[in-house]
Protein backbone atom coordinates (compact mmCIF):
# COMPACT_ATOMS: atom_id res chain seq x y z
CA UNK A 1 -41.55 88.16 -12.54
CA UNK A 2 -38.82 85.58 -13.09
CA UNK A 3 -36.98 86.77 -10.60
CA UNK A 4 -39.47 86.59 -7.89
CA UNK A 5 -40.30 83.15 -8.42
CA UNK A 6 -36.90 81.92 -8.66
CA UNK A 7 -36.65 83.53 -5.07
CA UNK A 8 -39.72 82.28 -3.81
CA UNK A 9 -38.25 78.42 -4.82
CA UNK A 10 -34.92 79.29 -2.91
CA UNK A 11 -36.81 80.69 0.25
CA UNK A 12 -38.75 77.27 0.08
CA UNK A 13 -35.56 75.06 0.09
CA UNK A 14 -33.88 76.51 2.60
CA UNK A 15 -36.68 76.75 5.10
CA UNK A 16 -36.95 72.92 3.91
CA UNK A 17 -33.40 72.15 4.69
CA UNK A 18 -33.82 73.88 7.98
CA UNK A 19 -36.47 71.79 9.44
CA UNK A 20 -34.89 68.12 8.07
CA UNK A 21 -31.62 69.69 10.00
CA UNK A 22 -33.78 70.60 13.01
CA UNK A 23 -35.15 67.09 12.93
CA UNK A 24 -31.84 65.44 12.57
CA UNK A 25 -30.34 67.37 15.72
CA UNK A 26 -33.49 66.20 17.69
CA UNK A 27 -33.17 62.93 16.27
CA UNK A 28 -33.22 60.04 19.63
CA UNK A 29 -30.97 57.23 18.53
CA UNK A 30 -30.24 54.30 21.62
CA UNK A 31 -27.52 51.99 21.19
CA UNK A 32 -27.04 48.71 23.38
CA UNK A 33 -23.76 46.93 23.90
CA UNK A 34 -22.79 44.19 25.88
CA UNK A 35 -21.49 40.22 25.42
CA UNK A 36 -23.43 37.86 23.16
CA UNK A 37 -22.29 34.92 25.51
CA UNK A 38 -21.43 34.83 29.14
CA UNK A 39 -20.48 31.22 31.30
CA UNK A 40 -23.03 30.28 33.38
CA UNK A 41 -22.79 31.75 36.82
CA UNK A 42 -20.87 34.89 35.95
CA UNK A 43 -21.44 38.47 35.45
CA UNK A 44 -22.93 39.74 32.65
CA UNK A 45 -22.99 43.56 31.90
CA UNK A 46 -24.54 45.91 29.42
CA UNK A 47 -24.68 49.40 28.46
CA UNK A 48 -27.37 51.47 27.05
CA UNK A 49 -26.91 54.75 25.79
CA UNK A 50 -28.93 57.64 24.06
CA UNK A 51 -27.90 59.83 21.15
CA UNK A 52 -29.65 63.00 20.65
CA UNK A 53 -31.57 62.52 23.87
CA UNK A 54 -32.01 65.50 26.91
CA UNK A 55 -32.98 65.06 30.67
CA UNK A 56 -35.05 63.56 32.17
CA UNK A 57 -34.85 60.04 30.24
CA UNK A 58 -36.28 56.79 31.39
CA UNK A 59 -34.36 54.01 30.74
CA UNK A 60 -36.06 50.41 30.44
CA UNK A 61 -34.10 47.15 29.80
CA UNK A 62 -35.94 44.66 27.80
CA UNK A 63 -35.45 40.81 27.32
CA UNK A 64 -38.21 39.37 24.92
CA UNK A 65 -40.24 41.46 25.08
CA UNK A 66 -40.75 41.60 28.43
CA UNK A 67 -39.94 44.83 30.41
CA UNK A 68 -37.50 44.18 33.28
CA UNK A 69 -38.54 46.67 36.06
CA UNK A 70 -35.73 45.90 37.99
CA UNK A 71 -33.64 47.79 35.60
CA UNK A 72 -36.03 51.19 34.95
CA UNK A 73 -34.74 54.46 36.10
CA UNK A 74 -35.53 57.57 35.55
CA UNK A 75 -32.33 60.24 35.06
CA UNK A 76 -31.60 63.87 34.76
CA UNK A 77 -28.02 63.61 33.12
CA UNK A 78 -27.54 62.17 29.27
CA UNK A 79 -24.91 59.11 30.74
CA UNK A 80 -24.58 55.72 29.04
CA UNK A 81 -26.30 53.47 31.94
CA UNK A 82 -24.99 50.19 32.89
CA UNK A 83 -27.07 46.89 33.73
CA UNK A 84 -25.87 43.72 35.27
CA UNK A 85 -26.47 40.77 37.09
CA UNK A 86 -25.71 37.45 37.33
CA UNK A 87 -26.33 34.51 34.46
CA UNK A 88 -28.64 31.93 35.08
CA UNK A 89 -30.06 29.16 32.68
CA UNK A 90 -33.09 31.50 31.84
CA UNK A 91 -31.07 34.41 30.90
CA UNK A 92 -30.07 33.37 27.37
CA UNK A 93 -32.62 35.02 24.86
CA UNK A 94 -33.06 38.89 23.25
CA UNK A 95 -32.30 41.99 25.00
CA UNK A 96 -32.73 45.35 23.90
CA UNK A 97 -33.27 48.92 25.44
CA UNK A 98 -35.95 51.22 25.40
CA UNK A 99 -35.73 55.24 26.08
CA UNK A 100 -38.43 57.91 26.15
CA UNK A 101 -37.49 61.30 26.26
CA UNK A 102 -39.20 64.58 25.86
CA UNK A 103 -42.23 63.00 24.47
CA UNK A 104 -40.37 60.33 22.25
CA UNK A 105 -39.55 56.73 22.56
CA UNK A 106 -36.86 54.87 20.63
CA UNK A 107 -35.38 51.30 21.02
CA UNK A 108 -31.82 50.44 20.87
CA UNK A 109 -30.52 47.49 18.65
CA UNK A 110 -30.90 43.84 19.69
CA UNK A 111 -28.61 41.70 21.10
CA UNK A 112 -28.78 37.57 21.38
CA UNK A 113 -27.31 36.62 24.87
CA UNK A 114 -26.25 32.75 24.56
CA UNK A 115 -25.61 31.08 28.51
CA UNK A 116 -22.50 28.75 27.82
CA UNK A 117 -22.13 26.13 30.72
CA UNK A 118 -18.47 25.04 31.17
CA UNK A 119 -17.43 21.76 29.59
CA UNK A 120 -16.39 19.39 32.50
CA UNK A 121 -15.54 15.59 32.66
CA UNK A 122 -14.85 14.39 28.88
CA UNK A 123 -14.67 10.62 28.32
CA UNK A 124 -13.91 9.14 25.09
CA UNK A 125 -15.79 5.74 24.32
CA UNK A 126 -14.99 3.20 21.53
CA UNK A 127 -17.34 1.06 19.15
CA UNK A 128 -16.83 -2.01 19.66
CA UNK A 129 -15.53 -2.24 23.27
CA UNK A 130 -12.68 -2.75 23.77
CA UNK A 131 -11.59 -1.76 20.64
CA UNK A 132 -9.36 -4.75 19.57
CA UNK A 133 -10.17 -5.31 15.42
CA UNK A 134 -8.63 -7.36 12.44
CA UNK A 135 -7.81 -5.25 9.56
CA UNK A 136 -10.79 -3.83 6.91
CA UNK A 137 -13.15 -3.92 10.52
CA UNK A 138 -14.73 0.11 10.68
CA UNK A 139 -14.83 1.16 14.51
CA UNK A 140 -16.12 4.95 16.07
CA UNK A 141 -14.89 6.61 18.90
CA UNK A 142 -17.42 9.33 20.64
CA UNK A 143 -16.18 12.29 22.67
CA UNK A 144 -19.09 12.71 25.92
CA UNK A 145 -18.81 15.55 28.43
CA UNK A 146 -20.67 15.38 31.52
CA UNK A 147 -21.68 19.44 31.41
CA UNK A 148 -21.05 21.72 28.50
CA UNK A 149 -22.60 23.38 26.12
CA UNK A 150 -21.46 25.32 22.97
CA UNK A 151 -18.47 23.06 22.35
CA UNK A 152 -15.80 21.94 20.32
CA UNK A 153 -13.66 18.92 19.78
CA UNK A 154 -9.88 18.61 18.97
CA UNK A 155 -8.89 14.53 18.28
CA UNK A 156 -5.25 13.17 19.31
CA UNK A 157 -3.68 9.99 17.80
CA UNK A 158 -0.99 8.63 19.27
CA UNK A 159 -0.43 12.37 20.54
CA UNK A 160 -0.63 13.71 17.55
CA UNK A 161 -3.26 16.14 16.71
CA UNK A 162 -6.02 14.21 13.97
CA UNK A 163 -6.80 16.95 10.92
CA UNK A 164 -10.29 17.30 10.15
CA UNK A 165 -9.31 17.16 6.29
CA UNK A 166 -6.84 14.10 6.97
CA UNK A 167 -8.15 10.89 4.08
CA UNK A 168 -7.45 8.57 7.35
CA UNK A 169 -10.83 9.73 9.00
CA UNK A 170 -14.21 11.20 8.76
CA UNK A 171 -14.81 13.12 11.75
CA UNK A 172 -18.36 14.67 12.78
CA UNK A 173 -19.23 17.01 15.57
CA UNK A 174 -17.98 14.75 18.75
CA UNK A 175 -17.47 11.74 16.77
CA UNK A 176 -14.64 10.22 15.08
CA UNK A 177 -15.20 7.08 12.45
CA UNK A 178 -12.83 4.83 10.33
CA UNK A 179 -14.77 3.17 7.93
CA UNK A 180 -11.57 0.20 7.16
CA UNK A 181 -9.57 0.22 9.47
CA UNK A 182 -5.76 -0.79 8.23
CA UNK A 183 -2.49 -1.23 10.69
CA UNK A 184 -1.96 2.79 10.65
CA UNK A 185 -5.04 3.04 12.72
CA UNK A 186 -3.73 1.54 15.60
CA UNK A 187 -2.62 3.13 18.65
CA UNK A 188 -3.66 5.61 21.21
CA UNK A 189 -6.97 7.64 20.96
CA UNK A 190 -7.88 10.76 23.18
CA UNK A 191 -10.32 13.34 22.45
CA UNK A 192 -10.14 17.17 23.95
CA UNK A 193 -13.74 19.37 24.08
CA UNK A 194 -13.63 22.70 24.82
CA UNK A 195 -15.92 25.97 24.84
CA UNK A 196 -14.75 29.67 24.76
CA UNK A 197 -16.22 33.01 25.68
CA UNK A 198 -13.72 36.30 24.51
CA UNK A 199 -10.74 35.43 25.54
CA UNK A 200 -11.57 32.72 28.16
CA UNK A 201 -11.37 28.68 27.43
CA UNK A 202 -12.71 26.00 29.27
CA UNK A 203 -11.06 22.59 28.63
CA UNK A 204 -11.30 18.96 29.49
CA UNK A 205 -9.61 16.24 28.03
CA UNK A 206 -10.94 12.96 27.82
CA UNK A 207 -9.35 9.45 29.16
CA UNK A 208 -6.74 7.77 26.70
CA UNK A 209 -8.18 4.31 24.91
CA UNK A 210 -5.73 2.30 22.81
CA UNK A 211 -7.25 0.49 19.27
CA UNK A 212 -5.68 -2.83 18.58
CA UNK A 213 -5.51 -3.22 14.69
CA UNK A 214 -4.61 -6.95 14.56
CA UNK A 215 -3.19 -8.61 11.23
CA UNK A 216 -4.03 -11.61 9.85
CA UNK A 217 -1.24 -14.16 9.28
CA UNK A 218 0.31 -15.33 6.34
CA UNK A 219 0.74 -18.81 5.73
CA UNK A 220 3.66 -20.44 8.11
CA UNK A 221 6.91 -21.75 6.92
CA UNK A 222 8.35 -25.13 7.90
CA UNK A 223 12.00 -25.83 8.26
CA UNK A 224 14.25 -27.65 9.89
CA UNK A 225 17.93 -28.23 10.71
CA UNK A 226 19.70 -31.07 12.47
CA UNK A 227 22.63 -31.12 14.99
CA UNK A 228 23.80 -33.81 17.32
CA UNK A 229 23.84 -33.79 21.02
CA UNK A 230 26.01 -36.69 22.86
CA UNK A 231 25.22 -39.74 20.54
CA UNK A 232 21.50 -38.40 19.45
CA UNK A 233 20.85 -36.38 16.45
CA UNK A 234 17.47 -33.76 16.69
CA UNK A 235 15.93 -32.06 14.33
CA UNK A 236 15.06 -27.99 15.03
CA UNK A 237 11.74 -27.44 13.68
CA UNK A 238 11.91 -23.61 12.35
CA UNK A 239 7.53 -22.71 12.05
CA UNK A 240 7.24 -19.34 11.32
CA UNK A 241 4.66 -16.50 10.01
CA UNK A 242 5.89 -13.23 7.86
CA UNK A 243 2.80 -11.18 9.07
CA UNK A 244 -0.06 -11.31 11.79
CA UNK A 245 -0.69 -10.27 15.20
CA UNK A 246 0.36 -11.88 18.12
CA UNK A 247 -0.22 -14.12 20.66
CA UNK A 248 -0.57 -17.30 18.02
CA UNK A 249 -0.54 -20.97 18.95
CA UNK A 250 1.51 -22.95 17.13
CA UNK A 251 0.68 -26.55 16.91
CA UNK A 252 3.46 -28.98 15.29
CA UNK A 253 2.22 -32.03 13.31
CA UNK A 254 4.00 -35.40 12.77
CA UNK A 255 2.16 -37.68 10.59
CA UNK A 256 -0.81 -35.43 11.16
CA UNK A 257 -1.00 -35.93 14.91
CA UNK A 258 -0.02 -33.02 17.20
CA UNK A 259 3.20 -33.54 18.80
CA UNK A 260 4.20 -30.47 20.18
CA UNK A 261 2.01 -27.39 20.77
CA UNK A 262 3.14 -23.60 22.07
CA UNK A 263 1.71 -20.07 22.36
CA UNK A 264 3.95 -17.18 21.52
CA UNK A 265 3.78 -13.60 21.66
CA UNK A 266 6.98 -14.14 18.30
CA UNK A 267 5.98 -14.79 14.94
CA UNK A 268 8.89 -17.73 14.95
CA UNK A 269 9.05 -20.80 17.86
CA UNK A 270 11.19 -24.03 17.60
CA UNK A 271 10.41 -27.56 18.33
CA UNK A 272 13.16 -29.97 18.96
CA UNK A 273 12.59 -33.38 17.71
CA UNK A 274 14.38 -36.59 17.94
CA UNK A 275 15.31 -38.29 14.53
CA UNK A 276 17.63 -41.02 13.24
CA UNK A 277 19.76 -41.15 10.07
CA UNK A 278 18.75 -43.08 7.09
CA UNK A 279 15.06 -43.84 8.09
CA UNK A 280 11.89 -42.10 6.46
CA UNK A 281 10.35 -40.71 10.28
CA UNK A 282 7.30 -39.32 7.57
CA UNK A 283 6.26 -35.82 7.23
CA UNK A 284 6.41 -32.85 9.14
CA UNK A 285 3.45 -29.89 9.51
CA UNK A 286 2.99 -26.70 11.46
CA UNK A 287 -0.50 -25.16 11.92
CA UNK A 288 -1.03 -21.47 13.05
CA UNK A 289 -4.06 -20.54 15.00
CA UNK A 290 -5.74 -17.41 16.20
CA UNK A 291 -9.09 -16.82 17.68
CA UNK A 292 -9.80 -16.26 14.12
CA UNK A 293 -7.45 -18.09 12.00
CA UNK A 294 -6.15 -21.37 11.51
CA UNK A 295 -3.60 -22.05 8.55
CA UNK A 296 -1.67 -25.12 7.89
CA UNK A 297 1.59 -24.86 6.59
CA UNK A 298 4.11 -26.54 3.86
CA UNK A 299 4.72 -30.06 4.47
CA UNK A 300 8.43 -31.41 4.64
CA UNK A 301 9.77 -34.95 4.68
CA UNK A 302 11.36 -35.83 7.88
CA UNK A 303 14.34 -37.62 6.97
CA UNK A 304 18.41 -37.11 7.23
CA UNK A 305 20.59 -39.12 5.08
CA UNK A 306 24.01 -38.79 5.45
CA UNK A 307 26.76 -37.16 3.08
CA UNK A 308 28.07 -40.42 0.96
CA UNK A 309 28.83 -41.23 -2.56
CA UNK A 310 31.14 -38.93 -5.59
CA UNK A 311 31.76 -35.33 -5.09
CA UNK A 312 32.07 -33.33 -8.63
CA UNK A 313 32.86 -30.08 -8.80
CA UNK A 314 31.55 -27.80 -12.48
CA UNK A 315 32.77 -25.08 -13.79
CA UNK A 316 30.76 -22.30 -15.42
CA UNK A 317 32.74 -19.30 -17.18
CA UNK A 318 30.61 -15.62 -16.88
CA UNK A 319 31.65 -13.18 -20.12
CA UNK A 320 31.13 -9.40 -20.60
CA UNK A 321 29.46 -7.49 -23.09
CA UNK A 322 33.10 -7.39 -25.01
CA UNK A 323 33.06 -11.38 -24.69
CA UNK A 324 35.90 -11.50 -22.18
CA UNK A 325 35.97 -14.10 -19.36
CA UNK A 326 34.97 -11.69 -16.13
CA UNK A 327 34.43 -14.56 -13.79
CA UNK A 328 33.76 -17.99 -12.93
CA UNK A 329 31.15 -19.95 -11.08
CA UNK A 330 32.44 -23.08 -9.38
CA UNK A 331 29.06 -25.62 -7.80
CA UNK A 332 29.68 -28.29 -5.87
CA UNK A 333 27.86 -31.42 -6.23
CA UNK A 334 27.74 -34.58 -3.62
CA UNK A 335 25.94 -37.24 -4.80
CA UNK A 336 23.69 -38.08 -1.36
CA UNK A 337 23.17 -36.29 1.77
CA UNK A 338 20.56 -34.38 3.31
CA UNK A 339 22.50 -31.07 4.93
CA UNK A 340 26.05 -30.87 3.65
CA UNK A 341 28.64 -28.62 4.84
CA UNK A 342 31.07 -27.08 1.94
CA UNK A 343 34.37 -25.59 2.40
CA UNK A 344 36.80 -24.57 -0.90
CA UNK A 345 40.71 -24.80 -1.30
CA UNK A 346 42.71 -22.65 -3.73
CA UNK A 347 45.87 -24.10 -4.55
CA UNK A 348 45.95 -26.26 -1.34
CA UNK A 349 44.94 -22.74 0.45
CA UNK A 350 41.44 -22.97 2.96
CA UNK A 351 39.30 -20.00 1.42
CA UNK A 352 37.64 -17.32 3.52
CA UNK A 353 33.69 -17.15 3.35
CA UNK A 354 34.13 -13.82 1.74
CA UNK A 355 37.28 -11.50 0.54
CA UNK A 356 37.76 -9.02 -2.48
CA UNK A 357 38.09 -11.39 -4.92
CA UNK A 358 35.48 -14.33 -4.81
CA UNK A 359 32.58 -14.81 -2.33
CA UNK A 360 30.26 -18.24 -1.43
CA UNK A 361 26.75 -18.40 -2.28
CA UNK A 362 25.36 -21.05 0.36
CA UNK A 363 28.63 -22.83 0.73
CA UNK A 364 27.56 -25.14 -2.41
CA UNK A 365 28.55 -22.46 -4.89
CA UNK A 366 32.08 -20.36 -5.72
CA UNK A 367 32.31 -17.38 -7.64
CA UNK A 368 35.21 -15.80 -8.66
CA UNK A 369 35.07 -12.40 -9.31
CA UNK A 370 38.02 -11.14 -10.54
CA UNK A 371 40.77 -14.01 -12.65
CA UNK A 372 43.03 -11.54 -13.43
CA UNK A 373 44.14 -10.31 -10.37
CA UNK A 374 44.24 -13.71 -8.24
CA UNK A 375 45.79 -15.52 -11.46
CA UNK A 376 45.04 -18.54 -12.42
CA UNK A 377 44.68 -21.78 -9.78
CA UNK A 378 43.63 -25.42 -8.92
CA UNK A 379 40.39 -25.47 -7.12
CA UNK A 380 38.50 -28.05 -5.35
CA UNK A 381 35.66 -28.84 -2.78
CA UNK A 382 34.79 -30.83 0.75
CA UNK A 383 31.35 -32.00 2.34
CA UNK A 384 30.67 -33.59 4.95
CA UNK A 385 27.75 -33.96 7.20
CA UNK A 386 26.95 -29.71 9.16
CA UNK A 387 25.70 -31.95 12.33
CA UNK A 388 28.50 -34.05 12.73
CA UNK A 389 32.05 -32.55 12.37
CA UNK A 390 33.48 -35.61 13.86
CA UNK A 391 33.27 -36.93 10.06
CA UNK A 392 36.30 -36.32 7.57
CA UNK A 393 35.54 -34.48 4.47
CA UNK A 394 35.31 -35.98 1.17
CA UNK A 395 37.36 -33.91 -1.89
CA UNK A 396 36.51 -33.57 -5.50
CA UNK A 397 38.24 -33.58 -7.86
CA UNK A 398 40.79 -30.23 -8.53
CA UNK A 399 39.95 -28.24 -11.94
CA UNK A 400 42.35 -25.36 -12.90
CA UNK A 401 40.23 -21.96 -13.33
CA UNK A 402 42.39 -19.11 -15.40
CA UNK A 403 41.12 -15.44 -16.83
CA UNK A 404 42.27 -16.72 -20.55
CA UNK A 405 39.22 -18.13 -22.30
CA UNK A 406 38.07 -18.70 -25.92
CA UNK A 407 36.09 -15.49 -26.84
CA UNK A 408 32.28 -16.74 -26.76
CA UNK A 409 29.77 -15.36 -29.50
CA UNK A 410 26.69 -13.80 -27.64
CA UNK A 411 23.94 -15.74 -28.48
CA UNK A 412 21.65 -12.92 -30.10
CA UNK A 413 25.18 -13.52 -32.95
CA UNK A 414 24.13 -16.73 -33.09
CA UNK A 415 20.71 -16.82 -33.42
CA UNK A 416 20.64 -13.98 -36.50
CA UNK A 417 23.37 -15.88 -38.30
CA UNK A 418 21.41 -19.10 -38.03
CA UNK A 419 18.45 -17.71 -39.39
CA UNK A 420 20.46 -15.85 -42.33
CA UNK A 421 22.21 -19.11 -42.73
CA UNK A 422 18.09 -20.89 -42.99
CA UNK A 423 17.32 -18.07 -45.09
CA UNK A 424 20.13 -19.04 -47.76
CA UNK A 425 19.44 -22.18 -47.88
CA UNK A 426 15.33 -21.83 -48.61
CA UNK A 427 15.94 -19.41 -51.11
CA UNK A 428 18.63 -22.35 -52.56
CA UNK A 429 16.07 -24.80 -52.62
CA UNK A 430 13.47 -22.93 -54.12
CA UNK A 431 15.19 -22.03 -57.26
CA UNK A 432 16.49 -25.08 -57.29
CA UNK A 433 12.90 -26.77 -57.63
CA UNK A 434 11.40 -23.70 -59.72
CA UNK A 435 14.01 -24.48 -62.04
CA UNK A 436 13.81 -28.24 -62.32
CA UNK A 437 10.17 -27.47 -63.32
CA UNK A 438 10.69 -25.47 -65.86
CA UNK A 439 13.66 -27.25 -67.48
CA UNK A 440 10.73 -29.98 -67.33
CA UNK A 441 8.01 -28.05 -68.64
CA UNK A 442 10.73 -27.14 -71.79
CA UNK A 443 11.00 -30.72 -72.55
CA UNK A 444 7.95 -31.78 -72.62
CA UNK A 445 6.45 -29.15 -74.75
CA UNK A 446 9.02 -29.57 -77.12
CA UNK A 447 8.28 -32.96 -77.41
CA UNK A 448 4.60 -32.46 -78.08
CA UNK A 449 5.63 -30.46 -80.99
CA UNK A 450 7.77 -33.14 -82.91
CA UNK A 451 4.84 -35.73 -82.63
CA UNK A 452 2.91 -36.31 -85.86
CA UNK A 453 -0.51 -35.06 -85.06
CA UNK A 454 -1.87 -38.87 -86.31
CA UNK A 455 -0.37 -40.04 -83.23
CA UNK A 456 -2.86 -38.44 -81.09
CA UNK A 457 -5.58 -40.99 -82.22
CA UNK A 458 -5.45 -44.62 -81.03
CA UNK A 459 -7.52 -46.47 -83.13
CA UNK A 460 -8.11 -50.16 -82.71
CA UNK A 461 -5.33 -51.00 -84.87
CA UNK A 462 -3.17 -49.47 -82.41
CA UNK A 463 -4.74 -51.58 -79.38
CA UNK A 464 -2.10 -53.69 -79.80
CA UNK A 465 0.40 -51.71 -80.10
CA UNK A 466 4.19 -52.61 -78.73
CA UNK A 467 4.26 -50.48 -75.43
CA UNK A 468 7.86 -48.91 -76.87
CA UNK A 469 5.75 -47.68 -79.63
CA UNK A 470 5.96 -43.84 -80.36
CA UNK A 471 1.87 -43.53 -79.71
CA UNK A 472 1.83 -45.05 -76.39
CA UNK A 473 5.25 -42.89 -75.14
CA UNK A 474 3.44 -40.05 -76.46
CA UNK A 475 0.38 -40.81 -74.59
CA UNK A 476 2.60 -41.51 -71.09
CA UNK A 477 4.21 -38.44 -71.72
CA UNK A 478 1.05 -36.10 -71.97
CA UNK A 479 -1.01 -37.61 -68.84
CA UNK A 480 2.62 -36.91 -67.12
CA UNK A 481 2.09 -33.15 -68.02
CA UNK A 482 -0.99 -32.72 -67.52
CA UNK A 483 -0.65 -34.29 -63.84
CA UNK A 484 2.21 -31.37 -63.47
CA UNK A 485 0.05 -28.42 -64.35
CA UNK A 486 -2.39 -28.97 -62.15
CA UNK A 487 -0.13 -29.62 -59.00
């Protein structure tokens, strides 16, 4: 009995298995391929094909739902079939294919068709226009195409290609913003916009627009020099700015009335003006002017007085950590004179501005670098007047400069030993008082002690009293301590 129900069971799965196979062989499957985007006025082709189908087999192509009749055919062979035609704006949407075959119908998978037009005439355009801006000013440029669709942009600065991760800028879709703009900004700006479909690119770059990042200026600096021309003497008026942007106006000021005025593309100009020794001409000012700026400068006095009076010469010796002389400083000092020249002599020997052994710090000042190399020698000095070198020089004094030099203490030496030596002497007078008192104290408990204790009363025969009496020392003696304990 077993047995023939076991077989019954295995006759039932494998007439089972037979039918699902049956149903799998006759099984219509359609599959559509073809693009997913095509340009605009092209070809677009597509092929539908049936799996598991026989002859005859009508083929329909489909786009939303809407049967194309143009495309139906009916065919005897089981042969992928092809359908084309050209792309138009209304051919974008969702194609798929229908079959029917032998009694069955099947559609194939879907497919989104997307109509990309080719991108043609990019501009770029700036916020503000023209895009001229001071520093911590935002400004946006925007990429336009005159056709396209499906696009992408690619930024340039100063034809270099802008990172869409770069800190410098925040860029979005076809626009590119700077929120604070600094002097990095600056430059040259183009923008590129492109579309692709496969292995085909359409391109078009954009017209070039250079930003203007303009600095503000610093606060100008007044100077001036004087030289002589023929008999006259002139002052060069030096105005200049560190930082800014260029063109700026720069206005001079005598007094506080404009005498001179000039526009320059330079952050420096010069104004020549006439001047005469020994008189107070009043003060000097330059003022600085943009379309947005206007900053007045220092203020100098505008007067030359001649090189005149005692030239002194110093001498300053420079030690090493071992307290060794290492060099020497040598100033010289004229006692009036607005713009002295200064020129040294070594043992009746002109000195070069510079050599391997000593240089000049503004003319005024002389180090010596090495002493024990050059040796010891007799230096001294000359001024006279840098616009006029008509005019003799005037010598100082000579001083003799040598590498041998008392050994100086560093003053940290100094300082600690002072303090110790302070220290000593607090600690000296602070016994010395602690044990005054006490020697005191001895005394005049000891004398307390010999008193008779009758003493202590002053009666009225006592009112009397001689003042060398013992009762009124006794009394002097105790208000006196008593005074001292309490302090």
């Amino acid at each position: 009995m077993n047995e023939k129900v076991g077989l019954w069971f295995t006759s039932v799965f494998v007439l089972t298995g037979l039918v699902r196979t049956t149903e799998i062989l006759n099984h219509l499957r359609v599959v559509l391929t073809g693009p997913d985007k095509a340009y605009l006025s092209t070809r677009a082709e597509f092929q539908c094909e049936a799996l598991g189908a026989s002859a005859p087999i009508i083929y329909r192509f489909v786009k939303d739902n809407r049967w194309l009749i143009d495309f139906q055919k009916n065919l005897k062979t089981n042969k992928p079939v092809r359908f084309y035609g050209k792309v138009t704006a209304s051919s974008a949407g969702m194609y798929f294919c229908n079959v029917k075959t032998n009694g069955k119908t099947s559609n194939s998978n879907s497919i989104h068709l997307q109509v990309v037009i080719p991108v043609i005439g990019a501009r770029l355009l700036t916020e503000p226009d023209p895009p001229i801006l001071y520093e911590g000013v935002g400004f946006r440029l925007r990429c336009e195409v005159e056709k396209g669709s499906h696009l992408s942009y690619t930024w340039y600065h100063n034809r270099q290609k802008v990172s869409v991760a770069s800190a410098m800028y925040n860029i979005s879709e076809n626009m590119l913003t700077v929120k604070r703009a600094t002097e990095h900004h600056g430059g040259s700006y183009f923008c590129m916009a492109c579309n692709q479909v496969g292995n085909i690119t359409r391109l078009s770059n954009s017209n070039e627009e250079h930003v203007v990042i303009k600095t503000y200026l610093t606060t100008p600096q007044l100077s001036y020099s004087v030289y002589k021309e023929n008999s006259s003497y002139h002052a060069n008026m030096s105005c200049h700015v560190s930082q800014g942007s260029t063109p700026v106006t720069f206005r001079l000021l005598l007094n506080g009335q404009e005498a001179a005025v000039r526009v320059s593309d330079s952050l420096a100009v010069w104004f020549s003006v006439p001047v005469f020794l020994e008189m107070d001409m009043g003060t000097a000012q330059c003022l600085t002017e943009t379309h947005d700026q206007q900053i007045l400068s220092n203020s100098v006095d505008l007067e030359v007085v001649a090189v005149w009076g005692t030239v002194s010469i110093h001498v300053e010796y420079l030690y090493n950590q071992d307290s060794q002389v290492a060099a020497a400083r040598l100033k010289c000092d004229v006692s009036r004179g607005t713009f002295p020249s200064y020129a040294w002599i070594r043992n009746y020997s002109l000195l070069i501005t510079k050599s391997d052994h000593h240089s000049l710090i503004h003319g005024q000042i002389l180090v010596l670098m090495d002493l024990s190399l050059q040796g010891p020698g007799y230096y001294h000095c000359l001024v006279r007047d840098s616009f006029n070198n008509n005019r003799s020089w005037m010598q100082s004094r000579e001083v003799f400069v040598e590498a041998k030099g008392k050994a100086v203490v560093p003053i940290e030496i100094i300082a600690v030993g002072f303090c110790g030596f302070m220290l000593l002497v607090l600690l000296g007078v602070t016994c010395f008082i602690w044990t005054f008192d006490w020697q005191m104290h001895e005394r005049e408990m000891s004398s307390f002690e010999e008193l008779p204790m009758s003493a202590v009363y002053l009666g009225p025969e006592s009112a009397e009293a001689d003042p060398d009496s013992v009762e009124h020392h006794f009394m002097v003696n105790t208000v006196n301590f008593e005074q001292q304990s309490c302090l």
